[in-house]
PDB file of N, CA and C in Angstrom:
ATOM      1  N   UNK A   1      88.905 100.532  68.917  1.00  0.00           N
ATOM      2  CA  UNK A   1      88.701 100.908  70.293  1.00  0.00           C
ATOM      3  C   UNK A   1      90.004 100.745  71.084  1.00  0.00           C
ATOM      4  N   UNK A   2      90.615  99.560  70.792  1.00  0.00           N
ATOM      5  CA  UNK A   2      91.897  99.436  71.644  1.00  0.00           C
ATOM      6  C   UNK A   2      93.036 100.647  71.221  1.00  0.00           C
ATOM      7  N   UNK A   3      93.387 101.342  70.348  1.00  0.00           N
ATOM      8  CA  UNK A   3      93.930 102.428  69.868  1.00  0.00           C
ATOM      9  C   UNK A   3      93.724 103.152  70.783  1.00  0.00           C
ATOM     10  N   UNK A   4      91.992 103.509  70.501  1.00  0.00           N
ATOM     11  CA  UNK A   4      91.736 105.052  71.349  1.00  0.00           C
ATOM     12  C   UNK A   4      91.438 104.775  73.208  1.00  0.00           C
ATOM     13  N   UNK A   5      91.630 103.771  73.796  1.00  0.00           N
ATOM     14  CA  UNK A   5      92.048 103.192  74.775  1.00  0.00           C
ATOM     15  C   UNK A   5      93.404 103.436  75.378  1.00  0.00           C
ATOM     16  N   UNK A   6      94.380 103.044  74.384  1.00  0.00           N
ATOM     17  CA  UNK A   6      96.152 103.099  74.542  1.00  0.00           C
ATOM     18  C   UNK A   6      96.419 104.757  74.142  1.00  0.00           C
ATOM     19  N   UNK A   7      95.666 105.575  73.536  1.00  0.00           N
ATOM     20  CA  UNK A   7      95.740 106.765  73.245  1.00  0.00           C
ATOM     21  C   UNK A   7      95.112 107.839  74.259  1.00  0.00           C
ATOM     22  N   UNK A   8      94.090 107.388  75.230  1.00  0.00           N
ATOM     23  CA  UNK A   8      93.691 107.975  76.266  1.00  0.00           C
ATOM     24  C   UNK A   8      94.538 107.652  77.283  1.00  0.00           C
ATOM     25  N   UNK A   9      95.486 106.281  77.574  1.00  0.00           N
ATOM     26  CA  UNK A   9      96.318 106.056  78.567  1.00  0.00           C
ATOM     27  C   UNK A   9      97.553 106.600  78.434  1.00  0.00           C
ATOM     28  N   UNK A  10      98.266 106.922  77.508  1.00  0.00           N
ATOM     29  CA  UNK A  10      99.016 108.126  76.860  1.00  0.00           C
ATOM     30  C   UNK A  10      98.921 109.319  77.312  1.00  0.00           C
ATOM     31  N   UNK A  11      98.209 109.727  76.717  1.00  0.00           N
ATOM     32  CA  UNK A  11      97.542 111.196  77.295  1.00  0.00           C
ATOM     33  C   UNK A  11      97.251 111.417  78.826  1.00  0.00           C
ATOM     34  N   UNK A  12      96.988 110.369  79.828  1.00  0.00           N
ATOM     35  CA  UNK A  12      96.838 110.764  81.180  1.00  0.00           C
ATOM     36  C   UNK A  12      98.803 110.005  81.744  1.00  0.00           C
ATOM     37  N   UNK A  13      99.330 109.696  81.148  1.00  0.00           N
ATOM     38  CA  UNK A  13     100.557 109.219  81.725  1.00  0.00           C
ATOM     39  C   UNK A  13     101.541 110.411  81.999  1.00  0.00           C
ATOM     40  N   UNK A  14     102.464 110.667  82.582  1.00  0.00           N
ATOM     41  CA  UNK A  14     103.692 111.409  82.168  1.00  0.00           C
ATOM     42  C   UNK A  14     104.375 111.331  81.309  1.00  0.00           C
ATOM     43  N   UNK A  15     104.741 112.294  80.917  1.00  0.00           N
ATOM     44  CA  UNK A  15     105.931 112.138  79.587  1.00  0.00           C
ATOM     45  C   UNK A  15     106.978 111.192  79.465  1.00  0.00           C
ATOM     46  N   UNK A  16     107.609 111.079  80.668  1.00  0.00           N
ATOM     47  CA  UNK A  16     108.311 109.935  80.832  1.00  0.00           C
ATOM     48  C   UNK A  16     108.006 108.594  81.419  1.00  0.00           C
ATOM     49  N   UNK A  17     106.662 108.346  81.554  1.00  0.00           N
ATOM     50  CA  UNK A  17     106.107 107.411  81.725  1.00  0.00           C
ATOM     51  C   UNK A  17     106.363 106.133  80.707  1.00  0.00           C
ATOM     52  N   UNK A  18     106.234 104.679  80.299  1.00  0.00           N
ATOM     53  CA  UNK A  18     106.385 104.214  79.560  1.00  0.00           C
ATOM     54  C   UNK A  18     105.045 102.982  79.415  1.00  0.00           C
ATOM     55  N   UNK A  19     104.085 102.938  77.966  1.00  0.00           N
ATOM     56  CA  UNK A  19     102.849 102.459  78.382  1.00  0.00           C
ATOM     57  C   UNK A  19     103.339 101.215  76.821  1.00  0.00           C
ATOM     58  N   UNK A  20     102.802 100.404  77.289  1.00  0.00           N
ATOM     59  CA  UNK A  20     103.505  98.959  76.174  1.00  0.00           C
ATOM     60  C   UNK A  20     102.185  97.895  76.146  1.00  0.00           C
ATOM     61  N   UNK A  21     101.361  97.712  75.242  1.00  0.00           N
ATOM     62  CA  UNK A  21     100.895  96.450  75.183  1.00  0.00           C
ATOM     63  C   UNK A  21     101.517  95.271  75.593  1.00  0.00           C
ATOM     64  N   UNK A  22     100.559  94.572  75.850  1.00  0.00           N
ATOM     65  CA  UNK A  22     101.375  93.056  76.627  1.00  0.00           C
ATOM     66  C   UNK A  22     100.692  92.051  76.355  1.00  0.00           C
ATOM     67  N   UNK A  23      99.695  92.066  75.466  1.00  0.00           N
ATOM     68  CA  UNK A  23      98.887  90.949  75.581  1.00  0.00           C
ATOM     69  C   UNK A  23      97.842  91.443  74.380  1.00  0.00           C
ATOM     70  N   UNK A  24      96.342  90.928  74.344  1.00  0.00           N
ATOM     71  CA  UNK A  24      95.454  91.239  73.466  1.00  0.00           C
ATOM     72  C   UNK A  24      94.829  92.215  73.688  1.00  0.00           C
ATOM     73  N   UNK A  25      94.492  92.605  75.015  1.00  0.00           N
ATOM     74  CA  UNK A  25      93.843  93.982  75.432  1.00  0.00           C
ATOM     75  C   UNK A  25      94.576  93.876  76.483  1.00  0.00           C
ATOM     76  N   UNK A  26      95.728  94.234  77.243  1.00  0.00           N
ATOM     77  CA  UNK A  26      96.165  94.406  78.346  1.00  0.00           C
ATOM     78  C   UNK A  26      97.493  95.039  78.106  1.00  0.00           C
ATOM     79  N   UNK A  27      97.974  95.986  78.836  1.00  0.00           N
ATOM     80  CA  UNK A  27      99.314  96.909  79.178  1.00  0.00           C
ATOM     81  C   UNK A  27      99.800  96.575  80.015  1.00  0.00           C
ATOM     82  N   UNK A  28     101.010  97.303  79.954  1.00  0.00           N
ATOM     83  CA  UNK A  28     101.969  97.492  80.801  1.00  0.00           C
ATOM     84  C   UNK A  28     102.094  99.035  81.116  1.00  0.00           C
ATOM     85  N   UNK A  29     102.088  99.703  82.407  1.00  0.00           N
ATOM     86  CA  UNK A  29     102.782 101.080  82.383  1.00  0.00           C
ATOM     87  C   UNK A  29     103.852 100.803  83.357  1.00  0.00           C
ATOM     88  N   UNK A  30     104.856 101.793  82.790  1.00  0.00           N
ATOM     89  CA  UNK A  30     106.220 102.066  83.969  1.00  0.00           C
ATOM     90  C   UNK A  30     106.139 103.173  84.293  1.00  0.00           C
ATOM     91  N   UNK A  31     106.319 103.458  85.854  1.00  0.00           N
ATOM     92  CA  UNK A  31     105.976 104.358  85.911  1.00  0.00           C
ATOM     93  C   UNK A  31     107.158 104.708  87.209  1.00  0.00           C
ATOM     94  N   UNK A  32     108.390 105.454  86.304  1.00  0.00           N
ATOM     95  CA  UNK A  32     109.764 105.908  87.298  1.00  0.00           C
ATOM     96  C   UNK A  32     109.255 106.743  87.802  1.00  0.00           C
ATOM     97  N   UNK A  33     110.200 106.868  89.310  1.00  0.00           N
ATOM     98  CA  UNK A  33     110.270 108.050  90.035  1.00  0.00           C
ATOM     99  C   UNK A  33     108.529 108.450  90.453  1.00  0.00           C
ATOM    100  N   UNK A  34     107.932 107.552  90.361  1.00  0.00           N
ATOM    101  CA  UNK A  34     106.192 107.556  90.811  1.00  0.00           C
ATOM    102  C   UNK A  34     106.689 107.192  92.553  1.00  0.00           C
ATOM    103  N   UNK A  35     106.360 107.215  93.768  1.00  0.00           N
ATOM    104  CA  UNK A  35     106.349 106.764  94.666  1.00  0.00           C
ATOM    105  C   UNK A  35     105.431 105.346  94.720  1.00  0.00           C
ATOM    106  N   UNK A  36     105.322 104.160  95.073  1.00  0.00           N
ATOM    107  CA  UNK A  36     104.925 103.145  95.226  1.00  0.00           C
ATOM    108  C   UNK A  36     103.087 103.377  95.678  1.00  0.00           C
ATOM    109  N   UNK A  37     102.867 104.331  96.725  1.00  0.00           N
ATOM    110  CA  UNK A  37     101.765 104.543  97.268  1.00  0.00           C
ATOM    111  C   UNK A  37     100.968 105.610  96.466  1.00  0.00           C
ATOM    112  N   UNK A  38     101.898 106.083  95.652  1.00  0.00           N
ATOM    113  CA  UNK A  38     101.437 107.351  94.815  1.00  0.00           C
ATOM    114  C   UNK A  38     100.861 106.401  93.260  1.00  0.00           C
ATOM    115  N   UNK A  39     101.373 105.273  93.359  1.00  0.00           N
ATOM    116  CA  UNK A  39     101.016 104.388  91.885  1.00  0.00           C
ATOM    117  C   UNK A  39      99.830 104.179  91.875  1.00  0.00           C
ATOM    118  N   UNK A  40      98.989 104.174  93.096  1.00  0.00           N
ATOM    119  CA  UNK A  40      97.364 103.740  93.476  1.00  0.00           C
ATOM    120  C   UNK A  40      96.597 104.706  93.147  1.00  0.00           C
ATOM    121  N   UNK A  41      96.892 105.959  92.808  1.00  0.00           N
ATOM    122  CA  UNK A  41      96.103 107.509  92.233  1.00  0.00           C
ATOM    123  C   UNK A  41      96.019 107.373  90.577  1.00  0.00           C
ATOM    124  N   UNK A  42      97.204 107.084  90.634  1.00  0.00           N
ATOM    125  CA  UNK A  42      97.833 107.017  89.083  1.00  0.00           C
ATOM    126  C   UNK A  42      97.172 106.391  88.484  1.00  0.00           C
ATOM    127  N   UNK A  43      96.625 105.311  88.800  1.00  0.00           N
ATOM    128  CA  UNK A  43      96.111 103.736  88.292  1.00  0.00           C
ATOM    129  C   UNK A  43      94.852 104.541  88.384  1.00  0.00           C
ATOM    130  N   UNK A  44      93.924 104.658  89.499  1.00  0.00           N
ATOM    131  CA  UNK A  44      92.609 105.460  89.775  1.00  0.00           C
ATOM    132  C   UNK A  44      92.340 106.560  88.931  1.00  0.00           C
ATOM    133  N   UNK A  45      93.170 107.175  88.379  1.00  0.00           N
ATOM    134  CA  UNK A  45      92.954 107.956  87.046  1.00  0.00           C
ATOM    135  C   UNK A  45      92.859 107.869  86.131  1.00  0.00           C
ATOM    136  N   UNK A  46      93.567 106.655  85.556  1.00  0.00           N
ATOM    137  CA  UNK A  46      93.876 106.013  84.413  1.00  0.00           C
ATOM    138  C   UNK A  46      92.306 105.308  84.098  1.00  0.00           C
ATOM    139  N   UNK A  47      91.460 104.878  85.066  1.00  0.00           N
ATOM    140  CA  UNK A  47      90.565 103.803  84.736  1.00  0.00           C
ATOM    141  C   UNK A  47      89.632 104.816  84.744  1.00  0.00           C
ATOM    142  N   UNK A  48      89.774 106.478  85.564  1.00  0.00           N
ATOM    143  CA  UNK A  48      88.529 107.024  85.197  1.00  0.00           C
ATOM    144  C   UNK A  48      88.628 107.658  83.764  1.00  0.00           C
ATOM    145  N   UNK A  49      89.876 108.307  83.299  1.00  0.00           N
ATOM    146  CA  UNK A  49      89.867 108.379  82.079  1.00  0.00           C
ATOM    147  C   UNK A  49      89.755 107.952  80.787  1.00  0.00           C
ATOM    148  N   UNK A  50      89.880 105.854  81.472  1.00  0.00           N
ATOM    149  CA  UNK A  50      89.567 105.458  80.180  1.00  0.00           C
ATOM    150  C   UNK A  50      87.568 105.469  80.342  1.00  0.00           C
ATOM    151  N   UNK A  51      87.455 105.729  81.528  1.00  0.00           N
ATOM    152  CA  UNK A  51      85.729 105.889  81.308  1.00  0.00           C
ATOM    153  C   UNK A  51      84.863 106.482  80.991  1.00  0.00           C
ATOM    154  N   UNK A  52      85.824 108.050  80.952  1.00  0.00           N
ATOM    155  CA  UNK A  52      85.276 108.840  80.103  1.00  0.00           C
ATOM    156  C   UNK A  52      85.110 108.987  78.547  1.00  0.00           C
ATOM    157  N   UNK A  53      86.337 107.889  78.012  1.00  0.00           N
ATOM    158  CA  UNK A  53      86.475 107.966  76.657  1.00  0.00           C
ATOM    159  C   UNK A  53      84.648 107.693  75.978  1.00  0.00           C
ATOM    160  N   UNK A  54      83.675 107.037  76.896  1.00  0.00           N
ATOM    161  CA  UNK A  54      82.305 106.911  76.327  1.00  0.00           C
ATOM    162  C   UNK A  54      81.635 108.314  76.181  1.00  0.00           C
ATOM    163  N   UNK A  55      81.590 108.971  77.281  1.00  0.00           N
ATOM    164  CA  UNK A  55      81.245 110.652  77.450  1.00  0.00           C
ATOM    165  C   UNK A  55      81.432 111.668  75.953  1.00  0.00           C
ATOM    166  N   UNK A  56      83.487 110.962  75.868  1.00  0.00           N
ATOM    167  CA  UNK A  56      84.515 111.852  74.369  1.00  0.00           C
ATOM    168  C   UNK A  56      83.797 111.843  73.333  1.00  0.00           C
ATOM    169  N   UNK A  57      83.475 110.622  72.820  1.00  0.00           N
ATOM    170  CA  UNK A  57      83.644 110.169  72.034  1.00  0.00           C
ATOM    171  C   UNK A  57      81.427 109.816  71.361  1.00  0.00           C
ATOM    172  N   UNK A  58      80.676 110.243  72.576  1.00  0.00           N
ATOM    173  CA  UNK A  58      79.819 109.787  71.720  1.00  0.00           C
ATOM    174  C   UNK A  58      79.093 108.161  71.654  1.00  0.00           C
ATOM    175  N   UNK A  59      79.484 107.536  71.411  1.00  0.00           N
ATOM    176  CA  UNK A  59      79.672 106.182  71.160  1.00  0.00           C
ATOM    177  C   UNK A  59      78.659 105.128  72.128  1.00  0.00           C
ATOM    178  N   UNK A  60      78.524 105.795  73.433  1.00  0.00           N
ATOM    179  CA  UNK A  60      77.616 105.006  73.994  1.00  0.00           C
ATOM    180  C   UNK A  60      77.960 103.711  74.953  1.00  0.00           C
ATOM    181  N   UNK A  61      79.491 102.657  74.361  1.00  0.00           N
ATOM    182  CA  UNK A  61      79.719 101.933  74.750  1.00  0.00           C
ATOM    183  C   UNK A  61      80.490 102.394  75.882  1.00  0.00           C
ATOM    184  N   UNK A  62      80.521 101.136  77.152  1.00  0.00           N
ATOM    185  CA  UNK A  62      80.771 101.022  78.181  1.00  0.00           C
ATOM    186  C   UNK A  62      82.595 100.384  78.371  1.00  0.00           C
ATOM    187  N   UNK A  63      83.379 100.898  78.605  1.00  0.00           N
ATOM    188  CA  UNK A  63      84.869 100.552  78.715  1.00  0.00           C
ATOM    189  C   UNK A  63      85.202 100.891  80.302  1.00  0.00           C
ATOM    190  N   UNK A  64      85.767  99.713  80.411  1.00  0.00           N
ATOM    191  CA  UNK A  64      86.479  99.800  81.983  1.00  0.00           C
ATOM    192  C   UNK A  64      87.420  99.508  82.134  1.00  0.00           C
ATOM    193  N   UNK A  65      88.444  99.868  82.740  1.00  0.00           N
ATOM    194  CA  UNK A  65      89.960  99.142  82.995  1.00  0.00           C
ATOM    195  C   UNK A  65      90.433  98.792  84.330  1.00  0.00           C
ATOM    196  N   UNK A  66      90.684  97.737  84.376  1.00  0.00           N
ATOM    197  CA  UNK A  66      91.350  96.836  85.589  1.00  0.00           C
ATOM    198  C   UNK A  66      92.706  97.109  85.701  1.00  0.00           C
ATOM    199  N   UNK A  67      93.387  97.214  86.863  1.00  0.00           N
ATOM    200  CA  UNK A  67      94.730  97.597  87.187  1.00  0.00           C
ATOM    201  C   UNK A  67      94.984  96.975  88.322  1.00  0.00           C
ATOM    202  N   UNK A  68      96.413  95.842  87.634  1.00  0.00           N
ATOM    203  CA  UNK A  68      97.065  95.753  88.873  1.00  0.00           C
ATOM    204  C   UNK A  68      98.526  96.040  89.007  1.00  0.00           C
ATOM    205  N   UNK A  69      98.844  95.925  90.394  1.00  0.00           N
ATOM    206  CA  UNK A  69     100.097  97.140  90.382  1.00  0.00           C
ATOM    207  C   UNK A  69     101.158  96.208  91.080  1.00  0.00           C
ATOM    208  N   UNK A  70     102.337  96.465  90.841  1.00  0.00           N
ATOM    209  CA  UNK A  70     103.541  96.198  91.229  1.00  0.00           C
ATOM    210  C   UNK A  70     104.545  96.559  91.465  1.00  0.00           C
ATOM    211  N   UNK A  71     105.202  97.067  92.992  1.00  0.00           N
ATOM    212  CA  UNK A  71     106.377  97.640  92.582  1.00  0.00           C
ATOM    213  C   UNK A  71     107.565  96.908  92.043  1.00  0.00           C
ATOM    214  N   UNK A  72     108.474  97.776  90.890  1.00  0.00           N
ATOM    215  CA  UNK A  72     110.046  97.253  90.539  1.00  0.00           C
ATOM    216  C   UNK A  72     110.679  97.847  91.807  1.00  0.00           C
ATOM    217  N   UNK A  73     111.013  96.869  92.075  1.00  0.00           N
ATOM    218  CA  UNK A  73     112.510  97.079  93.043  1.00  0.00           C
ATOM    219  C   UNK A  73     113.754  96.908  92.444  1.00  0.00           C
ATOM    220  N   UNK A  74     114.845  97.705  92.613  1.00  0.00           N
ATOM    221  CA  UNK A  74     116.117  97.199  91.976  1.00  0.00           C
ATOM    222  C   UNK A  74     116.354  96.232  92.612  1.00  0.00           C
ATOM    223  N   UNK A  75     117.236  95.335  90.980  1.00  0.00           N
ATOM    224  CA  UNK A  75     117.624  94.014  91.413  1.00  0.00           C
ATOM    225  C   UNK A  75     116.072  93.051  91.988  1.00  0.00           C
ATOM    226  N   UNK A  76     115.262  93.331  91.684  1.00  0.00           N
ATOM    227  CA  UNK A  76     113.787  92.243  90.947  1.00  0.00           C
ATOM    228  C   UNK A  76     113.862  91.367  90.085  1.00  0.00           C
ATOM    229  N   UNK A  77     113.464  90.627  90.320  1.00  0.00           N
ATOM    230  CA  UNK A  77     112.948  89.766  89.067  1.00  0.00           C
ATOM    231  C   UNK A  77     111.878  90.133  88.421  1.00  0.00           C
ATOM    232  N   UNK A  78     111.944  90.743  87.032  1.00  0.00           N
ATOM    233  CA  UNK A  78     111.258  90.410  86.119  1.00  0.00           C
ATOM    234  C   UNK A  78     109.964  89.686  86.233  1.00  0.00           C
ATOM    235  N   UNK A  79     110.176  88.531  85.655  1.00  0.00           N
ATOM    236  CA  UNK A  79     109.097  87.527  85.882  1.00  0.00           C
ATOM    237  C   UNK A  79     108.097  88.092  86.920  1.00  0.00           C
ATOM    238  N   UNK A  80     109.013  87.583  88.303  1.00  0.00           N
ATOM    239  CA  UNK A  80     108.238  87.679  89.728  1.00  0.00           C
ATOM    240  C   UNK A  80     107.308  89.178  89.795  1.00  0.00           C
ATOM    241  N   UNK A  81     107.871  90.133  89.162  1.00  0.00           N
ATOM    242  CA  UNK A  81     107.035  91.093  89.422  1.00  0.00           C
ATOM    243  C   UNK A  81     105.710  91.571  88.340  1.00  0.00           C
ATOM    244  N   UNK A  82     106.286  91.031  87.225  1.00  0.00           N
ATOM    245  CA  UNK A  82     104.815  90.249  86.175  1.00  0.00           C
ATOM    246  C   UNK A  82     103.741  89.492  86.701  1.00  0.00           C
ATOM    247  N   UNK A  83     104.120  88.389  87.663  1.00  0.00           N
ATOM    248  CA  UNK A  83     103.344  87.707  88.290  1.00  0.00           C
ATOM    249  C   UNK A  83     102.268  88.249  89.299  1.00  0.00           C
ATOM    250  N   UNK A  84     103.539  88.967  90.109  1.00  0.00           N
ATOM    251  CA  UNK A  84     102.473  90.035  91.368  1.00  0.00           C
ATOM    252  C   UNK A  84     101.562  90.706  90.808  1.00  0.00           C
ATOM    253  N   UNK A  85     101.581  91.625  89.779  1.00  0.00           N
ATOM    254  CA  UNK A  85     100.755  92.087  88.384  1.00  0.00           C
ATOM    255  C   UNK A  85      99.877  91.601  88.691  1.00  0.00           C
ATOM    256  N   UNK A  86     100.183  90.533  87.707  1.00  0.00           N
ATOM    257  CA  UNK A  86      98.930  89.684  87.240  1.00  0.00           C
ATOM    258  C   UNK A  86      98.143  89.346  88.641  1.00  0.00           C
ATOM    259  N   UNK A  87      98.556  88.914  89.461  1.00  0.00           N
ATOM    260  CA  UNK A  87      97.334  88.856  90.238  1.00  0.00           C
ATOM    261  C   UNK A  87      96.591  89.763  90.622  1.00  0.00           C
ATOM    262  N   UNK A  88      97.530  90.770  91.215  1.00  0.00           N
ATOM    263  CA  UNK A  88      96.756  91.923  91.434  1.00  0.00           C
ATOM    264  C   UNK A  88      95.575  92.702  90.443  1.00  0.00           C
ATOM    265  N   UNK A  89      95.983  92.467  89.113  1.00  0.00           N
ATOM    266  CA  UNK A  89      94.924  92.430  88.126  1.00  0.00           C
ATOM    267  C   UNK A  89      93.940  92.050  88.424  1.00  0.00           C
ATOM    268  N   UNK A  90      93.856  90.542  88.114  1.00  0.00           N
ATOM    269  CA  UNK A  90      92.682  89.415  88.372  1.00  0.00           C
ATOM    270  C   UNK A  90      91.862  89.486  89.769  1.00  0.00           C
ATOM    271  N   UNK A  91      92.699  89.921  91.026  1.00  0.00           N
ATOM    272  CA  UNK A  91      91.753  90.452  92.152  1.00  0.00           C
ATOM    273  C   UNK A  91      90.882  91.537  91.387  1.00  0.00           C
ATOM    274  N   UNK A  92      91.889  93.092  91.027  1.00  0.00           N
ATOM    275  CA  UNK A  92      90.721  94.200  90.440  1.00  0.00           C
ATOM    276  C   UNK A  92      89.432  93.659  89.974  1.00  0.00           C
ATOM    277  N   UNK A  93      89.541  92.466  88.838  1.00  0.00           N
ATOM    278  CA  UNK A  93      88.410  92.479  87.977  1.00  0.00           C
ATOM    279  C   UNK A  93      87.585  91.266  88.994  1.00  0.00           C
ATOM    280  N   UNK A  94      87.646  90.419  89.389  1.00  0.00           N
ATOM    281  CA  UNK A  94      86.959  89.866  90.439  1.00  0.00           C
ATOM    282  C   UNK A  94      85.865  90.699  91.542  1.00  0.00           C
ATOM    283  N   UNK A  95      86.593  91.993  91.879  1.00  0.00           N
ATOM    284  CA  UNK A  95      86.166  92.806  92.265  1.00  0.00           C
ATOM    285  C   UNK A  95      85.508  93.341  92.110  1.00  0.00           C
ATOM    286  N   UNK A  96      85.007  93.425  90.946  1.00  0.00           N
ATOM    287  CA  UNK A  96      84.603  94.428  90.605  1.00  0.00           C
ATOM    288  C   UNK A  96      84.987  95.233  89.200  1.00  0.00           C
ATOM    289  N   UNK A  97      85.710  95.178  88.637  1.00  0.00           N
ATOM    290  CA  UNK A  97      86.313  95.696  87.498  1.00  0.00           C
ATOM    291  C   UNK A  97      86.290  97.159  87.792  1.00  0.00           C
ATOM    292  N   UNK A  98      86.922  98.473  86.739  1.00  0.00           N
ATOM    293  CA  UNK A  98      87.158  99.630  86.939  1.00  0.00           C
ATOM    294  C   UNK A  98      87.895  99.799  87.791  1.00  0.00           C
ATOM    295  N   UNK A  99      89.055  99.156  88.790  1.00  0.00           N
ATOM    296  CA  UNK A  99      89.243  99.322  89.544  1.00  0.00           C
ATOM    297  C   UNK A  99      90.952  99.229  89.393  1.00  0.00           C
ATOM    298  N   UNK A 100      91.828  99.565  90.258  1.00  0.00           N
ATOM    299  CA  UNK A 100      93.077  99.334  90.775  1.00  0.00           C
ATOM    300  C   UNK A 100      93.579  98.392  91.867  1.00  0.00           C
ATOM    301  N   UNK A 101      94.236  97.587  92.024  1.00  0.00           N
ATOM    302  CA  UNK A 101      94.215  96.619  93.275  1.00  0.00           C
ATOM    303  C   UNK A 101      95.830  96.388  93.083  1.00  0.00           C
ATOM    304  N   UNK A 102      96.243  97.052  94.300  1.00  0.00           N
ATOM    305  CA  UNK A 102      97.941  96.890  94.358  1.00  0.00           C
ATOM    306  C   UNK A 102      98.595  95.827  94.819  1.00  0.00           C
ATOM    307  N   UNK A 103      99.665  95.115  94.590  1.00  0.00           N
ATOM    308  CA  UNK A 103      99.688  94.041  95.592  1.00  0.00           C
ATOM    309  C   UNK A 103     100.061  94.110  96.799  1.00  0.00           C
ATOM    310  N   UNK A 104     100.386  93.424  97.982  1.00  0.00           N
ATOM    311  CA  UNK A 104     100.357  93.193  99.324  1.00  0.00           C
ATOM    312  C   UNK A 104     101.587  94.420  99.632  1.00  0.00           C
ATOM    313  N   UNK A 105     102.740  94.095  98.644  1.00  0.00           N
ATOM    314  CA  UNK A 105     104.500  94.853  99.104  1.00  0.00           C
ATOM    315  C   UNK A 105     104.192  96.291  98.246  1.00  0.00           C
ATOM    316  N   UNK A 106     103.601  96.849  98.232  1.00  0.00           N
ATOM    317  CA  UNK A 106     103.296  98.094  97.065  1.00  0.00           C
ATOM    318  C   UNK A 106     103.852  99.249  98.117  1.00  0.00           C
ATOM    319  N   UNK A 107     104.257  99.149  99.682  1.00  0.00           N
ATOM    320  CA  UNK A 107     104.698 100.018 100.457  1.00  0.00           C
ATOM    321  C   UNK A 107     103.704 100.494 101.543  1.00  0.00           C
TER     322      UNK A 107
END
């Protein structure tokens, strides 16, 4: 399932998009030259497409994806903007799950 998960987030990314596992079930996308306010659609697509993968595929089971967002700023820290992530994550699924939740500086 996690394959055809990372293979549906693929397929809705841009070509030059860049999508990276990070964890046991959790990603990373980069997403250049996206506008900051435009990353909140992006994300909102991403979680309906991975919801359709139940519809694709048959299968029956229920998949949702949580997104949280961060902008890179040049000259960022790393870390610090992993962190903003992550929370912004952990709000989404608190929330509610299926969802996108940007953090506070997202523009």
């Amino acid at each position: 399932m996690l394959t055809r998960v990372a293979q549906r987030l693929r397929e809705s990314l841009r070509r030059y998009d860049g999508l990276y596992r990070f964890g046991g079930d959790e990603f990373i996308a980069l997403l250049p030259k996206l506008h900051p306010q435009c990353a909140v659609g992006m994300a909102d697509r991403l979680c309906r497409a991975i919801e359709r993968l139940r519809e694709d595929d048959g299968s029956g089971l229920s998949i949702t994806v949580s997104v949280g967002l961060a902008p890179l700023q040049k000259g960022g820290d790393p870390q610090a903007i992993l962190k903003t992530a992550d929370q912004a994550l952990y709000q989404a699924k608190e929330t509610g799950r299926n969802r996108a939740v940007a953090s506070y500086s997202m523009g």
